[in-house]
C-alpha atoms as a PDB file:
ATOM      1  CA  UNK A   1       6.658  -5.625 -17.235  1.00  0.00           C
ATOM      2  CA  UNK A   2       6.700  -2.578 -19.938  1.00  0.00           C
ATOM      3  CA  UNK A   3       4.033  -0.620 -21.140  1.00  0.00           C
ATOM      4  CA  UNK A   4       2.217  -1.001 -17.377  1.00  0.00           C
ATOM      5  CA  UNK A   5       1.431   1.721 -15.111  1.00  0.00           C
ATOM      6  CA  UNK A   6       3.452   1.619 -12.231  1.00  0.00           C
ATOM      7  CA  UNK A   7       0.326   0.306 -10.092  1.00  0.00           C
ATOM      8  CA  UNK A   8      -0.493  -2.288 -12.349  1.00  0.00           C
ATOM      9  CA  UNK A   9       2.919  -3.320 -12.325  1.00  0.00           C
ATOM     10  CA  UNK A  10       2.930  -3.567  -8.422  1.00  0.00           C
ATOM     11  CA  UNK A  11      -0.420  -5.612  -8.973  1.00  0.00           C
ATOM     12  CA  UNK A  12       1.405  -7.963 -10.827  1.00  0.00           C
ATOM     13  CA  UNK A  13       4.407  -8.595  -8.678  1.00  0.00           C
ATOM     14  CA  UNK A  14       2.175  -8.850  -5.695  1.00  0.00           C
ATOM     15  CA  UNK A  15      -0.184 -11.479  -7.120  1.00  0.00           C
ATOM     16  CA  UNK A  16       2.953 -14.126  -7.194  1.00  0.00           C
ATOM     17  CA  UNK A  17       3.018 -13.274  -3.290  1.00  0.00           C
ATOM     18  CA  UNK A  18      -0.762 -13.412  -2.324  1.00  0.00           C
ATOM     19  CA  UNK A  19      -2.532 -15.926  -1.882  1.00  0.00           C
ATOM     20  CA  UNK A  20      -6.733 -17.176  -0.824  1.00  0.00           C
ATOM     21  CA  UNK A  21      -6.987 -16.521   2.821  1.00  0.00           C
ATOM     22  CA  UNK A  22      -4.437 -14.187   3.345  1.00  0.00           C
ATOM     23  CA  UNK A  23      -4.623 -11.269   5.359  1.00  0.00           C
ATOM     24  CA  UNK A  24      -4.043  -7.565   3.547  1.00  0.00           C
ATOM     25  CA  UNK A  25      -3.971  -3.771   4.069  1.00  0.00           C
ATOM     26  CA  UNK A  26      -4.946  -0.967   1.421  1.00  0.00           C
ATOM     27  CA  UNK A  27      -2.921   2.083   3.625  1.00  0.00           C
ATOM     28  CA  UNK A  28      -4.286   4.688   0.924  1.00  0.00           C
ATOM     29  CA  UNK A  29      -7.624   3.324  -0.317  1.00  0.00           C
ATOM     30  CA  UNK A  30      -8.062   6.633  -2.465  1.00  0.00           C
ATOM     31  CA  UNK A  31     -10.401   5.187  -5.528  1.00  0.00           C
ATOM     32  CA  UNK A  32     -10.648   1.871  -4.758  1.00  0.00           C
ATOM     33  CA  UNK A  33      -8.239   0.158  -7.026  1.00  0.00           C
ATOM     34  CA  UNK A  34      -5.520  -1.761  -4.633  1.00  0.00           C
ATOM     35  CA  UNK A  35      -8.564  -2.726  -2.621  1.00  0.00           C
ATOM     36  CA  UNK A  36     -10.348  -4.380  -5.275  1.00  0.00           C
ATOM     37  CA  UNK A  37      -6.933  -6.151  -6.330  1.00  0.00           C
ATOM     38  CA  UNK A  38      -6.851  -7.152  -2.683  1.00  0.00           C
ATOM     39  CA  UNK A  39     -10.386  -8.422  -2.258  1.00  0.00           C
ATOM     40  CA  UNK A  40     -10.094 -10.219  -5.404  1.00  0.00           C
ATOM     41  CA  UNK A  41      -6.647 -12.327  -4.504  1.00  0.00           C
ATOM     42  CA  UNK A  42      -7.725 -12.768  -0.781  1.00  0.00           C
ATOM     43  CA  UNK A  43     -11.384 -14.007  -1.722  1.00  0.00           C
ATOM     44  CA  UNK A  44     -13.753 -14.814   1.004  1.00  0.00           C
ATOM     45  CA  UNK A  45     -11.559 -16.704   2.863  1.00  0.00           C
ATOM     46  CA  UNK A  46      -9.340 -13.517   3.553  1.00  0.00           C
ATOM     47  CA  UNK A  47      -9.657 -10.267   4.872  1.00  0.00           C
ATOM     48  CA  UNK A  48      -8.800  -6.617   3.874  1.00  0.00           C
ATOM     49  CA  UNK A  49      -8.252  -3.353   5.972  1.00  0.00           C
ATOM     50  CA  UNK A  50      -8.471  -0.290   3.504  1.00  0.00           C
ATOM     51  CA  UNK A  51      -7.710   2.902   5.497  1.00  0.00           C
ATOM     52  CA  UNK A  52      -8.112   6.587   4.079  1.00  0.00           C
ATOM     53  CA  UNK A  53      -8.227   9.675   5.889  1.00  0.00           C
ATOM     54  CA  UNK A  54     -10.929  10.753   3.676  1.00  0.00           C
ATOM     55  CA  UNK A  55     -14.798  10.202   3.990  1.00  0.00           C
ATOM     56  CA  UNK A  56     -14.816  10.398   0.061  1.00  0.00           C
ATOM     57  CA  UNK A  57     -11.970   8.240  -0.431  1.00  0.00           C
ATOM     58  CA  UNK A  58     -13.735   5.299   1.457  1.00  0.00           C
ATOM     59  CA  UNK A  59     -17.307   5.982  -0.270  1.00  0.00           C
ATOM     60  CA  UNK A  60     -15.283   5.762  -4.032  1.00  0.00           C
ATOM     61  CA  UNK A  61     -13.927   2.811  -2.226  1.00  0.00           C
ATOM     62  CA  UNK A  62     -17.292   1.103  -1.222  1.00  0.00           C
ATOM     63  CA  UNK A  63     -18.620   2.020  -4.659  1.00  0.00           C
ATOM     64  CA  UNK A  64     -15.751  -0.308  -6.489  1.00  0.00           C
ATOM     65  CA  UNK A  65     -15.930  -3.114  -4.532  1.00  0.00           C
ATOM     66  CA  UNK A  66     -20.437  -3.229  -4.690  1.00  0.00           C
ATOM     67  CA  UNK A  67     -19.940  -2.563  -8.097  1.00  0.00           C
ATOM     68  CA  UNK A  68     -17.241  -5.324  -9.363  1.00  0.00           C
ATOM     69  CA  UNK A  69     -19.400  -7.783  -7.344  1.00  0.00           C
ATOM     70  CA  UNK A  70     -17.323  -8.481  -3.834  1.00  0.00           C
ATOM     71  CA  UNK A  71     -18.776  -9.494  -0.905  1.00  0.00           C
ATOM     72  CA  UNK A  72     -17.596  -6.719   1.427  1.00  0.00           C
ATOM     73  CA  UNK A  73     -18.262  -8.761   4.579  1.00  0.00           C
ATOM     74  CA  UNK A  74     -14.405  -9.290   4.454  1.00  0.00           C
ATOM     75  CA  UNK A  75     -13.187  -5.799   3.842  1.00  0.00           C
ATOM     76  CA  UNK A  76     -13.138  -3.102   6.379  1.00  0.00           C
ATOM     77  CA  UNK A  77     -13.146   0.045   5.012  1.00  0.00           C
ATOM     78  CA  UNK A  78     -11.520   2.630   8.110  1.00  0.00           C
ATOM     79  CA  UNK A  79     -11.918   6.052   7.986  1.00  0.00           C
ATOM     80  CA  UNK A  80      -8.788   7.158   9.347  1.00  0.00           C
ATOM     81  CA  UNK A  81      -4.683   7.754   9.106  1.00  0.00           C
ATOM     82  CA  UNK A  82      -2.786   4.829   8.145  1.00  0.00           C
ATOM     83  CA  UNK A  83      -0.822   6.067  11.058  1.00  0.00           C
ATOM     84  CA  UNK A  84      -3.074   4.313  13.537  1.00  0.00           C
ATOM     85  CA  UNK A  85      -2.499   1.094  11.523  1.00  0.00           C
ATOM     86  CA  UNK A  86      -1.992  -1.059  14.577  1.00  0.00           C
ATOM     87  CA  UNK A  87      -4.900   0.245  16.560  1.00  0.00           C
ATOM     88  CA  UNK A  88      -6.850  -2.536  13.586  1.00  0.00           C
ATOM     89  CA  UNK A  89      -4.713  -4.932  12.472  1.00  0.00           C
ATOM     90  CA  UNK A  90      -1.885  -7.359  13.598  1.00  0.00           C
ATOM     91  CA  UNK A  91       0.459  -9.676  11.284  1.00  0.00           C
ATOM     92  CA  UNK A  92      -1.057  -9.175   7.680  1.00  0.00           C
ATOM     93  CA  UNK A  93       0.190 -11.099   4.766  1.00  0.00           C
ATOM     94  CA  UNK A  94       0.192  -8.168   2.043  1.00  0.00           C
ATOM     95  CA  UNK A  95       0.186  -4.254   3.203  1.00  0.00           C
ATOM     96  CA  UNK A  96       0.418  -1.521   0.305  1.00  0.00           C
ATOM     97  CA  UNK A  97       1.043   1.974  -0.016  1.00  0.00           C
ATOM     98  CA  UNK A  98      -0.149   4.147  -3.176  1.00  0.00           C
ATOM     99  CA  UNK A  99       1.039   7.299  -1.681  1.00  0.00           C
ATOM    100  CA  UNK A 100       0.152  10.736  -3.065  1.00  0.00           C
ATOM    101  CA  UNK A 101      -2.985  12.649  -3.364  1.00  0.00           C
ATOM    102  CA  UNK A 102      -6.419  10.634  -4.731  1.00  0.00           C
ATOM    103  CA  UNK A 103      -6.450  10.793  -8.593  1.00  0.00           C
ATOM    104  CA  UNK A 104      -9.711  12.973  -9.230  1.00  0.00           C
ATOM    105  CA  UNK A 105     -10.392  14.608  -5.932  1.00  0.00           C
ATOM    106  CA  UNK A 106      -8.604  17.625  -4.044  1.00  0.00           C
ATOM    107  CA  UNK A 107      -4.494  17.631  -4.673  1.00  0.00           C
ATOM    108  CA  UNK A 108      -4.038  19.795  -1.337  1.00  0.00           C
ATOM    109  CA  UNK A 109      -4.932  16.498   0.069  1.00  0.00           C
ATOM    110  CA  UNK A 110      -1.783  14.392   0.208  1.00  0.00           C
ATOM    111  CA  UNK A 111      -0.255  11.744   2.233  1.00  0.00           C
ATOM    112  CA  UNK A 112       2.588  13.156   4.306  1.00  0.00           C
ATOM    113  CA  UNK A 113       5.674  12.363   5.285  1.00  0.00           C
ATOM    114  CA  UNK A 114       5.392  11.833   8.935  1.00  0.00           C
ATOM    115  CA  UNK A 115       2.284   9.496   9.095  1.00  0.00           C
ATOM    116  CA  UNK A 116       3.860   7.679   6.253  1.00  0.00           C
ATOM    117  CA  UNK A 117       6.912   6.942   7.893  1.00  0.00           C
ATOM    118  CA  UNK A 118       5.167   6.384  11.164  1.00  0.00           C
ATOM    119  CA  UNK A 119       2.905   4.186   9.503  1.00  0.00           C
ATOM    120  CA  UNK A 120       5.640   2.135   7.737  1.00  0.00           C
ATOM    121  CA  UNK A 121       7.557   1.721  10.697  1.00  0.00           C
ATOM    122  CA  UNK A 122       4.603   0.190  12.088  1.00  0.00           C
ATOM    123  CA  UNK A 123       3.932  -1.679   9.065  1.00  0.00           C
ATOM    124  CA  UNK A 124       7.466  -3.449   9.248  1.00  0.00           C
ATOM    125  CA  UNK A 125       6.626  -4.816  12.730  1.00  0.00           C
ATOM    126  CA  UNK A 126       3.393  -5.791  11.942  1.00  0.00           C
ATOM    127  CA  UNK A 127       4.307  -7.827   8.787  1.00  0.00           C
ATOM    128  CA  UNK A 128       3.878 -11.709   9.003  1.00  0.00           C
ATOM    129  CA  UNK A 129       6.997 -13.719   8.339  1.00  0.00           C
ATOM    130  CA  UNK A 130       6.993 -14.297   4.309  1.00  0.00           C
ATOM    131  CA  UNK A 131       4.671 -10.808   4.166  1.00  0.00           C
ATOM    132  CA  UNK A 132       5.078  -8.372   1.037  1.00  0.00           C
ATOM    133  CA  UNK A 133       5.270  -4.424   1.776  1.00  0.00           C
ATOM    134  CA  UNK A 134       4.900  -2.107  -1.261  1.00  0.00           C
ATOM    135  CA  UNK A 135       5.052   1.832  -1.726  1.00  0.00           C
ATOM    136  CA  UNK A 136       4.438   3.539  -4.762  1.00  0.00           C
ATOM    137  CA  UNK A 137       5.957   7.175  -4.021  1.00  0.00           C
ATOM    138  CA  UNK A 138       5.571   9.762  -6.378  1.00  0.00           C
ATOM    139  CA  UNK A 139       8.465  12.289  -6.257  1.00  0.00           C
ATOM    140  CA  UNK A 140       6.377  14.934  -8.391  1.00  0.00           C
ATOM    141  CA  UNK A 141       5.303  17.011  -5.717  1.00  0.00           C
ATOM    142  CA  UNK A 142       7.104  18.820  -2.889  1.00  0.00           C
ATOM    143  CA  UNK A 143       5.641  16.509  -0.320  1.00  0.00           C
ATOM    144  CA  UNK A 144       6.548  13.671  -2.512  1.00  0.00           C
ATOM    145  CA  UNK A 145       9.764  14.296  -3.100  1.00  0.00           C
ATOM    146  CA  UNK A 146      10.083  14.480   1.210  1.00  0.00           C
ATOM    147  CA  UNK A 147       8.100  11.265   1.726  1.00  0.00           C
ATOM    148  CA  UNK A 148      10.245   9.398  -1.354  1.00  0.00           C
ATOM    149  CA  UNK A 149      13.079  10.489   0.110  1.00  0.00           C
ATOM    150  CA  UNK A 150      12.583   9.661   4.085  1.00  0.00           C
ATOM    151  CA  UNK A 151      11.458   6.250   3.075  1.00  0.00           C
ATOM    152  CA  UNK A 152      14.778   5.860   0.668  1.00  0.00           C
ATOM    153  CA  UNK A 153      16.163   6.468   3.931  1.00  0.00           C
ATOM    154  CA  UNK A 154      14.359   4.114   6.329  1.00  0.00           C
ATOM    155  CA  UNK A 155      14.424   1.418   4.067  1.00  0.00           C
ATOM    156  CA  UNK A 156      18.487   1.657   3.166  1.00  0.00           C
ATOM    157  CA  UNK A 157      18.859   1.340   7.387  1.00  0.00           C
ATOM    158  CA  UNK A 158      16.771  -2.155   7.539  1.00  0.00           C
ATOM    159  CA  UNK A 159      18.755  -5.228   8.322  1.00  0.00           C
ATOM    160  CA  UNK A 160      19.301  -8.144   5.258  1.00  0.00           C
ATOM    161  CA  UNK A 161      19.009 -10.659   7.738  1.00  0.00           C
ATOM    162  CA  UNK A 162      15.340  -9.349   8.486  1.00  0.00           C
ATOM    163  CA  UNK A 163      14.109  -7.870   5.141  1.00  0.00           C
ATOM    164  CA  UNK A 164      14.959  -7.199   1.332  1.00  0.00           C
ATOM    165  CA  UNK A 165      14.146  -4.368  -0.377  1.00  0.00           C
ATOM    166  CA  UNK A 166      14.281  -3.438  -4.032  1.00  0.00           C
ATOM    167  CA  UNK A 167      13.540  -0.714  -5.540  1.00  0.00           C
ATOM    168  CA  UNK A 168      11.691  -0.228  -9.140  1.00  0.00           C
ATOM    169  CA  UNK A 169      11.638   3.201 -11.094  1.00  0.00           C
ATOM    170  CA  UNK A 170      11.651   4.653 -14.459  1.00  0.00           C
ATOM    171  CA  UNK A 171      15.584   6.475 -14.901  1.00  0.00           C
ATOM    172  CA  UNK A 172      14.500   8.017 -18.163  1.00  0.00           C
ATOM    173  CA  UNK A 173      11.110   9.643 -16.892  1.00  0.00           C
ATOM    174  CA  UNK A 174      11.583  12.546 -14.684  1.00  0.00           C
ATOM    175  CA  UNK A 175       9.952  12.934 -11.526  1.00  0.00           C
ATOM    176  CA  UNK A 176       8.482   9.032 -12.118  1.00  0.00           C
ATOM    177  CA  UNK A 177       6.892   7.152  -9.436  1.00  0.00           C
ATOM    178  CA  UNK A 178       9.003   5.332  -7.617  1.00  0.00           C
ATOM    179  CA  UNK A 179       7.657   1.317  -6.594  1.00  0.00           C
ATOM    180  CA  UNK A 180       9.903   0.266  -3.089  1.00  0.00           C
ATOM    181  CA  UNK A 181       8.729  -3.736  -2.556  1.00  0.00           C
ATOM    182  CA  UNK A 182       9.902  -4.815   0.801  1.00  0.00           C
ATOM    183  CA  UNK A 183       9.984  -8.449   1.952  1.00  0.00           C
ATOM    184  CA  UNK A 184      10.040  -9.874   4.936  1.00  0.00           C
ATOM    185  CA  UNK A 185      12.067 -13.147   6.021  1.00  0.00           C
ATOM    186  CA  UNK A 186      10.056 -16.162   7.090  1.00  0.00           C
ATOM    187  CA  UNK A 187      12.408 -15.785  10.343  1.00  0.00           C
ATOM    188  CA  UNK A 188      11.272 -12.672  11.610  1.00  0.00           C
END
């Protein structure tokens, strides 16, 4: 677990919790790279939803996937705020957050606070029983620091009869992105 970037750590936990067939949700397609971790563990018997609220985000997207070889007839790539989350999807498996700007394209550009949050709520009633949730926040930034915090927030309020949480983070790097994995009981 050392000596990994915090999304390839995420990648890692994840694949012990998804599985062929499965259904799963790239909220913040960006470059491609959760998407392509999702195609690859759903295979063609699964399906993933990759939102981004930007047209060049979901072409970068496209671009991965043709180019590592996946058959995109399972992956919907949606052009909008993960936000409207529900108005696609219902009861997925996996659903994951890279929050932040897109790593080589415009930093004005950043996830926000209030979709997120909006988006998560919705997330946590759309997860299936047994269903993974993870957030990679990234406290380096002023809008950030708002979104890490509101979802330290949200998440400290959910029930531990319905969900656990925990919480991964470097303490001796400041400012370090911050990796929330939320599960949901199989009694939901």
């Amino acid at each position: 677990m050392f000596n990994l970037t915090v999304t390839e750590r995420c990648h890692r936990i994840l694949a012990e919790y998804i599985k062929e067939g499965d259904v799963a949700v790239d909220c913040t397609a960006g470059n491609g790279h959760d998407t392509l971790f999702l195609a690859r563990a759903v295979g063609e018997a699964g399906m993933v939803y990759a939102f981004d609220v930007q047209k060049e985000a979901i072409e970068n997207t496209s671009r991965l996937l043709s180019k590592s070889g996946i058959d995109i007839s399972n992956v919907s790539l949606i052009c909008d705020s993960h936000a409207n989350l529900a108005d696609y999807i219902s009861r997925p498996n996996i659903i994951m957050y890279n929050l932040g700007y897109m790593p080589g394209g415009d930093h004005s550009i950043t996830t926000t606070e209030t979709d997120t949050l909006k988006s998560l709520e919705i997330a946590l009633d759309l997860i299936a029983p047994g269903g993974v949730i993870s957030v990679i926040a990234y406290p380096g930034h002023a809008e950030g620091a708002r979104e890490m915090d509101s979802i330290k927030s949200l998440l400290s309020e959910l029930k531990p009869d319905k969900f656990e949480v925990v919480t991964i983070t470097q303490d001796n790097r400041k400012n370090a992105p911050v990796l929330f994995l939320i599960s949901a009981h199989h009694d939901l």
